[in-house]
Protein backbone atom coordinates (compact mmCIF):
# COMPACT_ATOMS: atom_id res chain seq x y z
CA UNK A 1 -6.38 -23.61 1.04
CA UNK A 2 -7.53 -21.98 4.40
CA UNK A 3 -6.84 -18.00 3.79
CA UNK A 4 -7.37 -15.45 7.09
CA UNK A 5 -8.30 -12.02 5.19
CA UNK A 6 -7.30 -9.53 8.21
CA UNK A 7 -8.98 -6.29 7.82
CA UNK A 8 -9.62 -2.75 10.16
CA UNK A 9 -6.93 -2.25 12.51
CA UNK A 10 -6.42 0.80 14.60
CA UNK A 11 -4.86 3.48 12.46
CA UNK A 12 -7.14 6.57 10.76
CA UNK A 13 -7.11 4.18 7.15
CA UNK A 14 -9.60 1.44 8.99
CA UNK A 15 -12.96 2.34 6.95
CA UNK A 16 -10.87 1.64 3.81
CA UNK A 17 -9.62 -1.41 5.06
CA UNK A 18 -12.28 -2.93 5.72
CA UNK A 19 -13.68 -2.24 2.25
CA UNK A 20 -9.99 -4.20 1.09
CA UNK A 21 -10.43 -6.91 3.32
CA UNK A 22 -14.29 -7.38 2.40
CA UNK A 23 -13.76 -7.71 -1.28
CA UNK A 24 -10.38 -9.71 -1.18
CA UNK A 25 -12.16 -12.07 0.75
CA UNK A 26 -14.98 -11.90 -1.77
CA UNK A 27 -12.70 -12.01 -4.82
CA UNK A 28 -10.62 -15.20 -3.23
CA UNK A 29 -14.25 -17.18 -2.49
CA UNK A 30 -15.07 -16.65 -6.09
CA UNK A 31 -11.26 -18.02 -7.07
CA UNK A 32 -11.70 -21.07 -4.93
CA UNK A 33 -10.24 -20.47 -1.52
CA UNK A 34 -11.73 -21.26 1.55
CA UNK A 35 -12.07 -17.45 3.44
CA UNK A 36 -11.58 -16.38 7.03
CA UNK A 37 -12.26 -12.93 7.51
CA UNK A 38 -11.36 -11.19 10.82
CA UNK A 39 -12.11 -7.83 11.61
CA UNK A 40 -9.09 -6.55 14.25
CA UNK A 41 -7.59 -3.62 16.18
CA UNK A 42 -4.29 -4.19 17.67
CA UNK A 43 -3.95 -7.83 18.71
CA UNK A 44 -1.69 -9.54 20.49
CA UNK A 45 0.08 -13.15 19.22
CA UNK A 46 -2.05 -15.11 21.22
CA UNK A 47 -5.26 -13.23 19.52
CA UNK A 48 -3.32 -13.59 15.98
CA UNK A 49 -2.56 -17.36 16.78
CA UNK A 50 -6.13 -18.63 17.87
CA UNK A 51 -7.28 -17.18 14.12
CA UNK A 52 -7.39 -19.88 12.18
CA UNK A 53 -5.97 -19.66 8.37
CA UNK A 54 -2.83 -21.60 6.45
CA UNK A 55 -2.27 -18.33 4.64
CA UNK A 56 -2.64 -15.16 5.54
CA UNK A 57 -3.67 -11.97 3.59
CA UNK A 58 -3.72 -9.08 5.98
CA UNK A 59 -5.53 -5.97 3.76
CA UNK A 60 -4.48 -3.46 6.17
CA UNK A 61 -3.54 0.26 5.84
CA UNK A 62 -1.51 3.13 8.15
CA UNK A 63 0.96 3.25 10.36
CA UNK A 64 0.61 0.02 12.30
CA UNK A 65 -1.40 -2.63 9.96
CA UNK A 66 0.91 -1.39 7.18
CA UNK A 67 4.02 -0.19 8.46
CA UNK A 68 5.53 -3.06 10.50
CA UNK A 69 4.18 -3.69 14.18
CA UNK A 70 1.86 -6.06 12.37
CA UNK A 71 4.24 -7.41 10.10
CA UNK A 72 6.34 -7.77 13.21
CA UNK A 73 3.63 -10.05 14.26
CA UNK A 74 2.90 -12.07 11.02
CA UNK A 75 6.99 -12.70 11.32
CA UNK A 76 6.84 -14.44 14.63
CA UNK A 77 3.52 -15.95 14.06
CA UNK A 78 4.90 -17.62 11.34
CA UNK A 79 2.31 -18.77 8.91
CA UNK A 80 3.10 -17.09 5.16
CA UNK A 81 1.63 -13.97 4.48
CA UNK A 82 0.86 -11.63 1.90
CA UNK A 83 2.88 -8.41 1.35
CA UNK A 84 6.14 -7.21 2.77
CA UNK A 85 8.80 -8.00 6.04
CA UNK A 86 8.77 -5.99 8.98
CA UNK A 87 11.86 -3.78 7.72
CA UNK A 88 10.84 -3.15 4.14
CA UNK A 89 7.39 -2.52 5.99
CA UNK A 90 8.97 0.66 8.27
CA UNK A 91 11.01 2.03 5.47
CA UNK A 92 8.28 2.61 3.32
CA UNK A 93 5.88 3.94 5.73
CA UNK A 94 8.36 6.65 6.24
CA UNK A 95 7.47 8.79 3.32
CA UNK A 96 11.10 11.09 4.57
CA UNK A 97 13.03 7.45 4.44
CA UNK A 98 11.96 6.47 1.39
CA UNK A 99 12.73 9.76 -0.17
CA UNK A 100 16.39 9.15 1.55
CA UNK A 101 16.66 5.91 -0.50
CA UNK A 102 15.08 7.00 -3.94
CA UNK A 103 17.65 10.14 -3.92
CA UNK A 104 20.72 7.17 -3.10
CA UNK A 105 19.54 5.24 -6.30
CA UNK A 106 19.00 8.51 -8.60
CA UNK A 107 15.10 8.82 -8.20
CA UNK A 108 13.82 12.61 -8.15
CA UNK A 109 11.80 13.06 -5.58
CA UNK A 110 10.80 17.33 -4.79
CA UNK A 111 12.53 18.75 -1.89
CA UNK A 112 11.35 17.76 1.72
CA UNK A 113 11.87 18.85 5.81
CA UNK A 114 11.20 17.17 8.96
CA UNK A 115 9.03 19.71 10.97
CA UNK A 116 8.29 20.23 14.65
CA UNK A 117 5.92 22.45 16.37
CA UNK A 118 7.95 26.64 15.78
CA UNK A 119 10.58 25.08 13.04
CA UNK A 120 10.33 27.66 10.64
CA UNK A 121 10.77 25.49 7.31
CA UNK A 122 13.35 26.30 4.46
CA UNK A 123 11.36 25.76 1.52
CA UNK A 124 9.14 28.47 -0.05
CA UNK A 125 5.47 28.08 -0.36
CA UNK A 126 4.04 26.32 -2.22
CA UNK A 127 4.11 23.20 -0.13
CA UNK A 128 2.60 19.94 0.51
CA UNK A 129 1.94 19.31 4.59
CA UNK A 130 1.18 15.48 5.26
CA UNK A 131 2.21 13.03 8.07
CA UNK A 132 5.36 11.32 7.44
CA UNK A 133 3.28 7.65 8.53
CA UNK A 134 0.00 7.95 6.98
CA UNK A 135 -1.33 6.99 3.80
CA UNK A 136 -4.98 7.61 1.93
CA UNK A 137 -4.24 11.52 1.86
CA UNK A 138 -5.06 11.26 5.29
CA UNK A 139 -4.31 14.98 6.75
CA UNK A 140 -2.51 15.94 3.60
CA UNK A 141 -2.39 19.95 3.45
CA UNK A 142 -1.34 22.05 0.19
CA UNK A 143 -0.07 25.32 1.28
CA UNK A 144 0.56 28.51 -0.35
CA UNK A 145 1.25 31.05 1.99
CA UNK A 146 3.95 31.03 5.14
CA UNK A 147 0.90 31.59 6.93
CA UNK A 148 -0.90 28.41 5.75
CA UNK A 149 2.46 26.53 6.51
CA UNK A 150 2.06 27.69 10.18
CA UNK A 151 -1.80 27.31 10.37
CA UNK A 152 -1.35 24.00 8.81
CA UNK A 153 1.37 22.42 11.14
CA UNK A 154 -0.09 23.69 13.83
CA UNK A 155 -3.61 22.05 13.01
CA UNK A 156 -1.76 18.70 12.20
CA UNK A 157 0.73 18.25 15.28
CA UNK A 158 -2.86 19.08 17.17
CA UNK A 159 -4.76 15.96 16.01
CA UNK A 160 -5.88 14.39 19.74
CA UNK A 161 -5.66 10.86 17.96
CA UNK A 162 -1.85 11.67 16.87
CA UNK A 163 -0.66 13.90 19.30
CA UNK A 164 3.00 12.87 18.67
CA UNK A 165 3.29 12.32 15.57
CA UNK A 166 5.76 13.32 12.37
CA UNK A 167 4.86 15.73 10.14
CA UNK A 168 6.67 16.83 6.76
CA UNK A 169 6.77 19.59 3.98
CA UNK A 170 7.56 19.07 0.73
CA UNK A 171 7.67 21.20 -2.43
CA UNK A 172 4.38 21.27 -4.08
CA UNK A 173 4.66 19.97 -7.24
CA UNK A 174 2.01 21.46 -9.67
CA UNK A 175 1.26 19.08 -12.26
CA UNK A 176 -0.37 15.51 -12.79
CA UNK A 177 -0.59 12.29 -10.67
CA UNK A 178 0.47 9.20 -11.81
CA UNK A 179 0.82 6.02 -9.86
CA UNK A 180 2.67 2.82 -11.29
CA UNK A 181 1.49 -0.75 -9.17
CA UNK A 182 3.53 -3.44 -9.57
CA UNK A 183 2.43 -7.20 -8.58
CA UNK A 184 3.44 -11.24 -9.09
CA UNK A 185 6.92 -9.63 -10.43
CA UNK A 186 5.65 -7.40 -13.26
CA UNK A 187 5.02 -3.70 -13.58
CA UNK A 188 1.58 -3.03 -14.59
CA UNK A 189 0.27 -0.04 -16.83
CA UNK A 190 0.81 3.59 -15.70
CA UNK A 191 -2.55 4.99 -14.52
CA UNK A 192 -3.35 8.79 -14.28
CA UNK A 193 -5.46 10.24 -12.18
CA UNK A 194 -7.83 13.18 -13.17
CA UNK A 195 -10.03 14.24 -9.69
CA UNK A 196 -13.11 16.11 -11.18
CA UNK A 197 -11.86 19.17 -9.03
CA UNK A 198 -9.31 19.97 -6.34
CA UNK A 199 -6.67 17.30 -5.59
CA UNK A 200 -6.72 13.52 -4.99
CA UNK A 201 -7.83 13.46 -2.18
CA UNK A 202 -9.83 10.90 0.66
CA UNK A 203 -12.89 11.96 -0.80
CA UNK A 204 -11.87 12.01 -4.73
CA UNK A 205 -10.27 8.34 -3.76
CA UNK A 206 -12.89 6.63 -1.88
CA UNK A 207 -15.98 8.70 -2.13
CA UNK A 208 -16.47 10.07 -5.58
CA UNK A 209 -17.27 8.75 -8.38
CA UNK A 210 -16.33 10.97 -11.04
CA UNK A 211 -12.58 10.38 -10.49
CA UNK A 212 -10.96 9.32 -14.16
CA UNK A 213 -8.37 6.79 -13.99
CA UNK A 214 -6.51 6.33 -17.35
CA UNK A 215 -4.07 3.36 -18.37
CA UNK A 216 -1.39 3.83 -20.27
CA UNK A 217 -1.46 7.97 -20.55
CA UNK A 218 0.93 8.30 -22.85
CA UNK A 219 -1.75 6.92 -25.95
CA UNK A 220 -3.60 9.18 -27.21
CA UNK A 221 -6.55 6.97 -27.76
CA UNK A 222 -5.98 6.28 -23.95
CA UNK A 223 -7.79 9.69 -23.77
CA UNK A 224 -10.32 9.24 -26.54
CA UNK A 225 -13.63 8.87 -24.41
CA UNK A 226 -12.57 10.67 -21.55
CA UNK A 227 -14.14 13.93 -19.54
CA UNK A 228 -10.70 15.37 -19.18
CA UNK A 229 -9.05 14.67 -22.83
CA UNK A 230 -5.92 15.75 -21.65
CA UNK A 231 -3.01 15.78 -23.64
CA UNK A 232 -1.21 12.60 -23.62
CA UNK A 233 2.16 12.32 -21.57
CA UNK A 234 5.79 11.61 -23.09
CA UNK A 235 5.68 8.15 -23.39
CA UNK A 236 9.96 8.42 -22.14
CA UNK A 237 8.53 10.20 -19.53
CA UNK A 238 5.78 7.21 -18.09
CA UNK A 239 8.72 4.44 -19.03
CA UNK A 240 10.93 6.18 -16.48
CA UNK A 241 8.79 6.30 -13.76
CA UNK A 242 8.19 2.39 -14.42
CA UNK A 243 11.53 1.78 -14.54
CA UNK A 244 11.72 4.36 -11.17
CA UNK A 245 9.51 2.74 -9.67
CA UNK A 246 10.71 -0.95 -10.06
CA UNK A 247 14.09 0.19 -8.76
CA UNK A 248 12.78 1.63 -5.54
CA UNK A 249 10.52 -1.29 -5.05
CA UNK A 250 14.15 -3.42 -4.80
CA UNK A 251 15.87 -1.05 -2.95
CA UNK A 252 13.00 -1.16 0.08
CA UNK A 253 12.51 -5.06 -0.25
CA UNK A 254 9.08 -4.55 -1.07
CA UNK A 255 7.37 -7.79 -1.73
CA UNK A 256 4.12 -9.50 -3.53
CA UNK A 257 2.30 -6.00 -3.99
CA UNK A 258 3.00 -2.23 -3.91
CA UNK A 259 2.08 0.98 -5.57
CA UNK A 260 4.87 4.02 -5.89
CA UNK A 261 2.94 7.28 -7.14
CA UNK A 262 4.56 10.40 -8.70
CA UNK A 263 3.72 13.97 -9.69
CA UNK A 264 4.81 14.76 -13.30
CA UNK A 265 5.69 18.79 -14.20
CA UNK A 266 7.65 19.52 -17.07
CA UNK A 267 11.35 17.93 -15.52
CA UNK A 268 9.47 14.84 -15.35
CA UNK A 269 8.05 12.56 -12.72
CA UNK A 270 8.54 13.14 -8.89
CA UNK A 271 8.36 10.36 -6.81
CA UNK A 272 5.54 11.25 -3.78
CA UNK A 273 5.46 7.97 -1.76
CA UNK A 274 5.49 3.67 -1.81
CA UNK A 275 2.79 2.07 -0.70
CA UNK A 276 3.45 -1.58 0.31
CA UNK A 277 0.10 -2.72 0.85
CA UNK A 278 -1.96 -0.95 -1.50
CA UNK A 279 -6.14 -0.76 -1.08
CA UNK A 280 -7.70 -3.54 -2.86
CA UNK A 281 -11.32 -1.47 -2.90
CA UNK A 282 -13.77 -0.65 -5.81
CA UNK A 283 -11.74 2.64 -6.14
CA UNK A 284 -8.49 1.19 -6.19
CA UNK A 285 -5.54 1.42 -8.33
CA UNK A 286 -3.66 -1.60 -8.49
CA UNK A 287 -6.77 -3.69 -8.85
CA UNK A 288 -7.65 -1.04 -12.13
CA UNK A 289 -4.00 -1.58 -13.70
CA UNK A 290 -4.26 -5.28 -12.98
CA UNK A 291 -7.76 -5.20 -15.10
CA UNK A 292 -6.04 -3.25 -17.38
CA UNK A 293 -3.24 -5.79 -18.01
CA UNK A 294 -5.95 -8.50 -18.42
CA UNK A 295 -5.40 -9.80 -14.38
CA UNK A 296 -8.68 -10.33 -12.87
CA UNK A 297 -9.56 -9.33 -9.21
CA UNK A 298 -10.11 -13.12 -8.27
CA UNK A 299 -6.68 -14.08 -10.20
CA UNK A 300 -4.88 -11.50 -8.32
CA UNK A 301 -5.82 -11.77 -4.57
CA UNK A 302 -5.38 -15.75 -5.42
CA UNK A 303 -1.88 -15.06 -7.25
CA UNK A 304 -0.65 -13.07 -3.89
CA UNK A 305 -1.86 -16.07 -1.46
CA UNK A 306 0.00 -18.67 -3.77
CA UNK A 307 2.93 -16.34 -3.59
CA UNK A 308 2.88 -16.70 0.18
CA UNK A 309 1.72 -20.13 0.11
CA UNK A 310 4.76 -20.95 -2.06
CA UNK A 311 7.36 -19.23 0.24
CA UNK A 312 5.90 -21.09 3.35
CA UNK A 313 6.04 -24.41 1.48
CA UNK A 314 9.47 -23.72 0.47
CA UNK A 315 11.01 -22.39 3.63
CA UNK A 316 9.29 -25.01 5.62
CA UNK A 317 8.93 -28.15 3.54
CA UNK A 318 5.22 -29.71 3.01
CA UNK A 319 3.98 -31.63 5.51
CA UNK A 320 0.27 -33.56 5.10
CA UNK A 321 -2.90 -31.33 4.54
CA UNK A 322 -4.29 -33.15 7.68
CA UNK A 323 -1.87 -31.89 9.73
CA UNK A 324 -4.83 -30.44 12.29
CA UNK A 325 -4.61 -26.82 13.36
CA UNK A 326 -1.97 -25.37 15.87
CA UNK A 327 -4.05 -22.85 18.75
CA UNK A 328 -2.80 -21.42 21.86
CA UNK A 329 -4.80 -24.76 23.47
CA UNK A 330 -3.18 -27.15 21.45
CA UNK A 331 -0.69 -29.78 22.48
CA UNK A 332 3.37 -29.92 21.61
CA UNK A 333 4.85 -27.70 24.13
CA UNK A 334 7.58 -25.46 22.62
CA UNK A 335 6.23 -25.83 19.10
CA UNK A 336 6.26 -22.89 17.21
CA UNK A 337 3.59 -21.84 14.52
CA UNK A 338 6.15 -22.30 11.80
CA UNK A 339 6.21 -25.69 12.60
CA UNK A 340 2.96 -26.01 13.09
CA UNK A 341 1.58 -24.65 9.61
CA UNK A 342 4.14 -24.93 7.59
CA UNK A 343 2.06 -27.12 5.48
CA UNK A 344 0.20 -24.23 3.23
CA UNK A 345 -0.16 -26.04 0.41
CA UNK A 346 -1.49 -24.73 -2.72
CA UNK A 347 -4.79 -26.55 -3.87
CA UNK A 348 -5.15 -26.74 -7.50
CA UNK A 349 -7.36 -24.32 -9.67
């Protein structure tokens, strides 16, 4: 099996997709696949189409590699791909719309406004100050003055690279950070996150290396060897943000992969945001739960591709491996790429 890795893409998150695409690629050579890796920015379908690949695993992160356009592409390119639909792609990216949906299902999630340039927000300091489309802590403020809500929005609606974009507050929720990841159907174990100082932030996420991450937080020998040896959590407490977090993963239509994080305080666990394409780096948290819950980083980048591979197969039918290669050169007129490769066939282990 053929796999195109896609990796970089325009948005602020590119460093740390290319870290994602470089080791899924890595981890699906050592399970057996046959790698393409292309490093993109915004291309078209004719760019997308003369990459060659059965399957495709596109380990992208922000606003457009994450939150539909290229999904929107995948769709009409037609060969299966890893990770989520165009729609369930856009709701999620909307940190304000998926907050919409998790309070429609019964999910808490703290108190949030959408703000423009001299709204004069609602909520009382303290507050969180982020970009409704952008992941990785990317611009993420905390706030604790009026005056640091102004200074803040002002300094974020500024950004020359964003100079339109959506910016929220939300009610800062002092406490600890959880994140639940959920892949190949099954919830994996609650991780904690412990940043050596500050909050979890770009640089505690991607830079640092004195960032604990510890499964199942509700053990106490979970916290036996750590730095931090925090108290352990409720155990009710980590089972409902599981359970949280598998219902809001149905309600978007997220698919193959995500990772839904939460504050917890004393009322319990706050849902922050969905991520539907979560990083796959050294740092990463879905990878760590996956080790944790005895899934390898090989078996799970292959597991996702056979997931894909299996809905192209079925959707399509299975015609021959030799079926050659379908290009923007090739012959057959009005074909379309679902004809053309709707042959990903899984090769055996």
């Amino acid at each position: 099996m053929k796999v195109l890795v896609l990796k970089g893409g325009p948005d602020a998150e590119r460093d740390v997709s290319l870290k994602s695409g470089s080791m899924v690629a890595a981890a699906l050579r050592r399970a057996g696949c046959e790698v393409v890796e292309a490093a993109i920015e915004r291309p078209d379908a004719a760019a997308l189409a003369a990459l060659e690949g059965e399957v495709i695993f596109p380990a992208l992160h922000g606003p457009w590699g994450e939150g539909g356009p290229l999904q929107e592409l995948l769709e009409a390119d037609g060969r299966p791909f890893v990770g989520c639909r165009a729609r369930a792609a856009k709701l999620a990216m909307d940190k304000l719309a998926t907050k919409t949906i998790a309070r429609r299902i019964g999910v808490p999630t703290p108190p949030s406004r959408d703000l423009t340039p001299g709204d004069r927000c609602d909520l009382a300091p303290p507050l969180v100050l982020k970009p409704i489309d952008d992941g990785s802590t990317v611009d993420v403020l905390i706030c604790r003055t009026e005056s640091e809500v102004r200074e803040g929005l002002s300094a974020l609606m500024e950004r020359r690279e964003r100079p339109r974009r959506r910016v929220m507050a939300e009610r800062f929720i002092e406490g600890r950070e959880i994140t639940v990841g959920w892949a190949l159907d099954r919830i994996l174990p609650v991780i904690e996150i412990v940043p050596a100082e500050g909050f979890y932030d770009y640089e505690a996420k991607y830079l640092r290396d004195d960032t604990e991450y510890v499964a199942d937080p509700h053990r106490a020998e979970s916290w036996a060897n750590t730095r931090s040896r925090r108290t352990p959590l409720p155990a009710a407490i980590v089972e409902r943000a599981s359970a949280d977090a598998l219902r809001l993963i149905e309600a978007l239509g997220a698919r193959d992969v995500a990772r839904v994080d939460f504050m917890v305080d004393d009322d319990g666990a706050w849902l922050l945001e969905v991520n539907t394409m979560p990083g796959f780096t050294d740092h990463s948290l879905v990878p760590k739960a996956a080790a944790h819950a005895g899934l390898s980083f090989p078996e799970l980048c292959r597991g996702l591709v056979e997931r894909a591979a299996l809905r192209g197969r079925e959707a399509h039918g299975t015609p021959s491996r030799n079926q050659p290669p379908h290009g923007p050169g090739d012959a057959g007129g009005d074909t379309t790429r679902a004809d053309a490769d709707r042959g990903a066939t899984l090769e055996s282990r």
